[in-house]
Protein backbone atom coordinates (compact mmCIF):
# COMPACT_ATOMS: atom_id res chain seq x y z
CA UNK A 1 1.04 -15.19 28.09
CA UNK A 2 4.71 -15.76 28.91
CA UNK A 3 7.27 -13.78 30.78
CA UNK A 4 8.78 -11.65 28.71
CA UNK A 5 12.44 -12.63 27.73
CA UNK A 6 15.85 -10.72 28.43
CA UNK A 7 15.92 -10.52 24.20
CA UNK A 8 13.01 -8.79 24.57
CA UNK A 9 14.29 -6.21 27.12
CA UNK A 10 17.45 -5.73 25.30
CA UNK A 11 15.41 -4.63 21.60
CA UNK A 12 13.39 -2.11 23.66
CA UNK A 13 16.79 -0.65 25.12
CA UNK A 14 18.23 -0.72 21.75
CA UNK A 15 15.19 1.31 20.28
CA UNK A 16 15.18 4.03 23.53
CA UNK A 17 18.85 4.19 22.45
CA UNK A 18 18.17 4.90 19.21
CA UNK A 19 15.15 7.60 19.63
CA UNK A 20 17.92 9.33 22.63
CA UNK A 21 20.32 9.78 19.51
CA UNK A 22 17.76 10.58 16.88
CA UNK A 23 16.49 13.54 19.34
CA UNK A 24 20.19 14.23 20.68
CA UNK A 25 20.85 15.04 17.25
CA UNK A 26 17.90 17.12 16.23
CA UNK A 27 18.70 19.38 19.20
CA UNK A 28 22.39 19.64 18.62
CA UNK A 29 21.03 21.24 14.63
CA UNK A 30 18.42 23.27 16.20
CA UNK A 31 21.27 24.80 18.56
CA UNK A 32 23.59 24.94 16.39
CA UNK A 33 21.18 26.74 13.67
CA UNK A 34 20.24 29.10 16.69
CA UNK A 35 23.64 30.49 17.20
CA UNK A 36 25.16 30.13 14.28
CA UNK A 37 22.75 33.10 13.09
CA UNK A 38 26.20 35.54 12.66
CA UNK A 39 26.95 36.54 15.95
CA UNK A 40 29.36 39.62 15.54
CA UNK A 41 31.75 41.10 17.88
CA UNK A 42 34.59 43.02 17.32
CA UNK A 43 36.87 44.05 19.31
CA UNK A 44 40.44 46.43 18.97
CA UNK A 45 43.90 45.15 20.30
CA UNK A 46 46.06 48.30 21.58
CA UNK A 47 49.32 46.85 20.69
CA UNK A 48 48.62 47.76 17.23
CA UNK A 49 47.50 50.52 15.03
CA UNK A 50 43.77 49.37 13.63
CA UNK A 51 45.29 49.09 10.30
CA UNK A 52 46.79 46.29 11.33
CA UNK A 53 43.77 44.63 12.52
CA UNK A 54 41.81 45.10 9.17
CA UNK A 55 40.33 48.47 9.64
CA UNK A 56 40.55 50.56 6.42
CA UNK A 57 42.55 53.68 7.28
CA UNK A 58 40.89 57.03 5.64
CA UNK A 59 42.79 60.35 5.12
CA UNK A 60 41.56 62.98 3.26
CA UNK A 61 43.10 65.87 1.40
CA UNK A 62 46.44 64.31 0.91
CA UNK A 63 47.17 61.35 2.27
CA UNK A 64 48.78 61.88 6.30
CA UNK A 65 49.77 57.96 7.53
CA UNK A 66 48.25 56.91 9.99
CA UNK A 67 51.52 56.19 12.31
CA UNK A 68 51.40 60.29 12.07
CA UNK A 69 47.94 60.73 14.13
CA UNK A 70 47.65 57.49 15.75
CA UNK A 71 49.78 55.30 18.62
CA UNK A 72 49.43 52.89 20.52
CA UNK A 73 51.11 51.96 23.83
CA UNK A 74 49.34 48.34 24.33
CA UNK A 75 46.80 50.04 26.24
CA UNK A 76 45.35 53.05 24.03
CA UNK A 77 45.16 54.02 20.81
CA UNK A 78 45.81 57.25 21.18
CA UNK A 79 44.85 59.88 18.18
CA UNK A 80 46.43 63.42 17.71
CA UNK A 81 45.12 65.74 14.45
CA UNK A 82 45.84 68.96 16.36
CA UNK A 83 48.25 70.79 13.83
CA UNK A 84 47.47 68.45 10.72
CA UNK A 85 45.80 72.09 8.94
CA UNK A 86 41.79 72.75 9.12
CA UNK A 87 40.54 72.06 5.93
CA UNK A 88 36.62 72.34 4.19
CA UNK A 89 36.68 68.79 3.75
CA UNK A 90 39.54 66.43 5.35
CA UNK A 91 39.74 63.86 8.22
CA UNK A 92 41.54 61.25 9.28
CA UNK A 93 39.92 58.10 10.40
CA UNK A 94 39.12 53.82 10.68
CA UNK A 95 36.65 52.30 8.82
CA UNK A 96 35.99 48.41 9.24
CA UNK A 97 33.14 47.78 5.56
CA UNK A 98 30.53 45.28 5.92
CA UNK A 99 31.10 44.89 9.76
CA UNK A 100 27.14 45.62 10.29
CA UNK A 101 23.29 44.13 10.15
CA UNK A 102 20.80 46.05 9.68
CA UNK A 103 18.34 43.20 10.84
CA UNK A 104 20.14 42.65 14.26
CA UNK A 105 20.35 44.60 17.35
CA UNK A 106 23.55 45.92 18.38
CA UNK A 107 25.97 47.81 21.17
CA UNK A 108 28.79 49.98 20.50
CA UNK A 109 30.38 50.52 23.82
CA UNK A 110 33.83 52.84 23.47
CA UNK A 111 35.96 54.03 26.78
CA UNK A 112 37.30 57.36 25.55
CA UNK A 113 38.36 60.96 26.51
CA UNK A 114 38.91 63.92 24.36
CA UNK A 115 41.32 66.29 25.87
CA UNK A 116 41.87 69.24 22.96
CA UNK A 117 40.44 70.44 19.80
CA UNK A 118 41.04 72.95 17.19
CA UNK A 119 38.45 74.32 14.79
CA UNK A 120 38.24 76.73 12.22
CA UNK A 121 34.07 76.82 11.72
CA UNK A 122 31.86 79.31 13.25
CA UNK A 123 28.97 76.87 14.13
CA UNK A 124 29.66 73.90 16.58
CA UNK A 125 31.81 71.24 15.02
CA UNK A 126 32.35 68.01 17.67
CA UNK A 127 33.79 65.47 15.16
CA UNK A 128 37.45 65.75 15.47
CA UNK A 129 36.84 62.64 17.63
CA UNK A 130 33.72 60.41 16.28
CA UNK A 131 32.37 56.96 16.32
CA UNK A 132 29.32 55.70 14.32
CA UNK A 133 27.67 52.60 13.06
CA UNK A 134 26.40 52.86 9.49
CA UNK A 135 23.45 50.03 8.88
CA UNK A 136 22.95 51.30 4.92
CA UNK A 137 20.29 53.52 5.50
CA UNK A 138 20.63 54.71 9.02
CA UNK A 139 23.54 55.22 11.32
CA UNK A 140 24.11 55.78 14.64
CA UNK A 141 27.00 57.85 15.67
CA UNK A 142 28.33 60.62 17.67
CA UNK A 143 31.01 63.52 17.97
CA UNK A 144 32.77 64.32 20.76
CA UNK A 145 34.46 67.45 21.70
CA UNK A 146 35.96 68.20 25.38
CA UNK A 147 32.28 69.95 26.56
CA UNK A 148 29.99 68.71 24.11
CA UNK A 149 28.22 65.51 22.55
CA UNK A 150 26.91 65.39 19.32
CA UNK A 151 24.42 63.83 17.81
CA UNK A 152 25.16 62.28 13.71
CA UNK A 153 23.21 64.83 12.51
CA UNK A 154 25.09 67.84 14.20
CA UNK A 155 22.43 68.70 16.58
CA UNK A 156 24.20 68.63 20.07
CA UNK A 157 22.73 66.35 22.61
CA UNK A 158 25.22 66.91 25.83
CA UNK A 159 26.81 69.83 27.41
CA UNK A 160 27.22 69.01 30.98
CA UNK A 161 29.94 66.21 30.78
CA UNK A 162 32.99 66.86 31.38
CA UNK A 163 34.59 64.84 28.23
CA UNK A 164 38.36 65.55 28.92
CA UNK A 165 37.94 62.64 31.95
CA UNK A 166 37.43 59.40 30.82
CA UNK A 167 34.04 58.17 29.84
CA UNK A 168 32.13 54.74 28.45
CA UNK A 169 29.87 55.82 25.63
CA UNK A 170 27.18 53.55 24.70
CA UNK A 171 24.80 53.42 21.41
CA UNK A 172 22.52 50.38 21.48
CA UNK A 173 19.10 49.78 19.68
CA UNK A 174 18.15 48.05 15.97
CA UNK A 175 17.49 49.62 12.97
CA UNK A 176 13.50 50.22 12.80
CA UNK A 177 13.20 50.68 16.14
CA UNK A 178 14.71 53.03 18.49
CA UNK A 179 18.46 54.27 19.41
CA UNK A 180 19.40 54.65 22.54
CA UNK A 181 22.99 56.55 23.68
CA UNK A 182 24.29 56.38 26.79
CA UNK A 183 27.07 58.17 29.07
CA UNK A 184 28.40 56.23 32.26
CA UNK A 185 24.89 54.52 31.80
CA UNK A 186 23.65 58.10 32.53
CA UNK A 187 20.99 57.88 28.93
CA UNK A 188 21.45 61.68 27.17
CA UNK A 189 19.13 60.55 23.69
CA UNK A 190 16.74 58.48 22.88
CA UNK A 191 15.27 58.21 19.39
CA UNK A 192 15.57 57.57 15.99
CA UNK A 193 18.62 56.91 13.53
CA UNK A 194 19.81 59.20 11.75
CA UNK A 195 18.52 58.54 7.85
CA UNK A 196 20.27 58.60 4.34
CA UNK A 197 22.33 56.10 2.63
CA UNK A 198 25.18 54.81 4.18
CA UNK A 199 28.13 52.37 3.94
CA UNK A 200 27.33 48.92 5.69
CA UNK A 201 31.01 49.83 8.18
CA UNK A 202 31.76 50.74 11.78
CA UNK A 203 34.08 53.98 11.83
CA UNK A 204 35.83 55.84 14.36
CA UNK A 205 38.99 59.05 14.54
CA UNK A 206 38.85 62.53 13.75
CA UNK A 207 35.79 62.54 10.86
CA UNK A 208 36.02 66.22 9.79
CA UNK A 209 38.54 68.83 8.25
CA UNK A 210 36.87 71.62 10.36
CA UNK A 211 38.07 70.66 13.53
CA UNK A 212 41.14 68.63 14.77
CA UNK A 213 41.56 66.66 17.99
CA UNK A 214 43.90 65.14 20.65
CA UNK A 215 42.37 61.86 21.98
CA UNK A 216 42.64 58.69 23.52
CA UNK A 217 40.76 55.27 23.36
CA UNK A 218 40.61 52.62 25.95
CA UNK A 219 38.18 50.22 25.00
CA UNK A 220 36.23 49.25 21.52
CA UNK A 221 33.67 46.76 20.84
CA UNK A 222 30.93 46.29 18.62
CA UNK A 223 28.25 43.60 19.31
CA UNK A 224 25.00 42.32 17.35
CA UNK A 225 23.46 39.26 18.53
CA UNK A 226 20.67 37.15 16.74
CA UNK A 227 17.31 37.92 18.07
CA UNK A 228 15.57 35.14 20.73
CA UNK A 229 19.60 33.52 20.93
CA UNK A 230 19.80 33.35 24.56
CA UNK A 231 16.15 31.89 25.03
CA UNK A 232 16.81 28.99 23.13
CA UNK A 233 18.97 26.49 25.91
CA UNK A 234 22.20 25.39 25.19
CA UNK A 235 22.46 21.99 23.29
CA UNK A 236 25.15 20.44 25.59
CA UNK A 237 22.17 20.92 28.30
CA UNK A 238 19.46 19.11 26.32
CA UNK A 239 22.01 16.37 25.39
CA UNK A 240 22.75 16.00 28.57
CA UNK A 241 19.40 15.70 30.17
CA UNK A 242 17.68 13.36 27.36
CA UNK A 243 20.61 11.04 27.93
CA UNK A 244 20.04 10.84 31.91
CA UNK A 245 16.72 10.19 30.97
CA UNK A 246 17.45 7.24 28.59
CA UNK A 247 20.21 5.80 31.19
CA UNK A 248 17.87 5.80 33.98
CA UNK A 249 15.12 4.06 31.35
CA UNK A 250 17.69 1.09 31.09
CA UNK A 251 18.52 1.08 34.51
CA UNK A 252 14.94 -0.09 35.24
CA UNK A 253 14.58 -2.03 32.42
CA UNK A 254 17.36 -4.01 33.28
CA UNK A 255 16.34 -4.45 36.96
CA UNK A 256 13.46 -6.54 35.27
C-alpha cells in the first residue's frame, strides 16, 4: 500500500476543520440558550427620582407628587412623609410591574436607614419605610421603623437594631422553597413567604397611611438568576479550547 499523499492529509484537515466548527457552534447555542434564560437585575440611579427610571409612582388618598416626598442628591434617594396627614388607608410609594419570576431565585439587597416616624395606630405599624418582592402568590417584604423590623405579614421579626444607622438588608430565597432575610449578613428570619395573591412588581417607600417616615436609600438592586447558569462554562472557553485542539491536530498532521 502506498504512502499516503499530501491531498490526502489536506481532506482530513479540512474535515477536523469542519467537525471544530460544527461543535464550536453547537456550544456557542447551548451557551447562549444557558444564559439567555432572563437574567434580571435592576438596579436605581440616584440622580433621578425612580419615576424617571420606569418605576410606577403610587399615592394614595389624593394624589401628593412624588418630587414632594422624594429627592435625590446623586447619591440617595431620600424619602420624607412625616407631615403628609395619617390616614386609614394612604401611602406613598415605587412600584416597578412584572419585574419578578416566580420560578427563579432571587436577592433584594437595599442600603437604607430610617431616621423618624409618625403614626397614628395603637398596634405596631413599621411600613412608613418598606420594600417587598411580590412573585403572584407570595411576597417577600419588610417594614422598617427606627427600632423595629417587620415581617410582610406585620409580625415583627427585629428589635435590637439600631435602624436610624445605616444598614444592608437582604431577602434572598425562591418561591417554594424558603426565604431567608438578612441584616449586615447578621440572618433575623428564616421561613416561608408570605401567601395571597399578589402583583408580579418590586415596590419600595412609605406603604401605609398609618404611619409616616423620614428616610434615606443608598443602594437598590434586585437580582434573579437562571438556575444551574454558572455551572454551565462559558462558550468563549469551549471555543477556545476545541480550536487549540484542532490547531495542534494540523500541526502534526502537517509534520507528516
Amino acid at each position: 500500500m502506498g504512502e499516503p499523499t499530501v491531498a490526502y492529509f489536506q481532506r482530513k484537515s479540512l474535515a477536523i476543520l469542519s467537525t471544530v466548527v460544527t461543535l464550536s457552534t453547537a456550544f456557542v447555542t447551548i451557551g447562549l440558550t444557558a444564559q439567555s434564560g432572563q437574567a434580571a437585575t435592576i438596579t436605581l440611579d440616584f440622580n433621578s427620582l425612580p419615576s424617571q427610571q420606569g418605576w410606577n409612582y403610587y399615592s394614595i388618598p389624593g394624589y401628593i407628587p412624588d418630587s414632594t416626598v422624594f429627592s435625590t442628591n446623586g447619591t440617595t434617594l431620600v424619602q420624607n412623609t412625616m407631615g403628609t396627614g395619617l390616614y386609614s388607608q394612604g401611602s406613598n410609594y415605587y412600584r416597578l410591574f412584572g419585574a419578578t419570576n416566580s420560578s427563579l431565585p432571587f436577592t433584594l439587597e437595599v442600603r437604607a436607614r430610617v431616621l423618624q416616624e409618625e403614626t397614628n395606630v395603637s398596634y405596631e405599624n413599621s411600613f412608613g419605610f418598606f420594600l417587598t418582592a411580590n412573585f403572584g402568590s407570595d411576597a417577600a417584604g419588610i417594614g422598617i421603623s427606627p427600632n423595629r423590623i417587620q415581617f410582610a405579614d406585620g409580625t415583627t421579626i427585629n428589635r435590637t437594631i439600631d435602624n436610624r444607622q445605616f444598614h444592608t438588608y437582604l431577602l434572598k430565597g425562591q418561591v417554594g422553597k424558603e426565604l431567608s432575610i438578612y441584616v449586615d449578613e447578621e440572618l433575623i428570619y428564616k421561613g416561608d413567604f408570605l401567601k395571597g395573591s399578589y402583583p408580579s412588581m418590586l415596590a419600595f417607600g412609605d406603604g401605609t397611611g398609618g404611619t409616616n417616615a423620614r428616610s434615606e436609600l443608598t443602594y437598590f438592586r434586585f437580582s434573579q438568576d437562571p438556575v444551574n447558569l454558572q455551572s454551565v462554562p462559558e462558550p468563549t472557553l469551549m471555543i477556545g479550547t476545541i480550536t487549540a485542539t484542532a490547531l495542534t491536530l494540523l500541526l502534526k498532521r502537517k509534520s507528516f
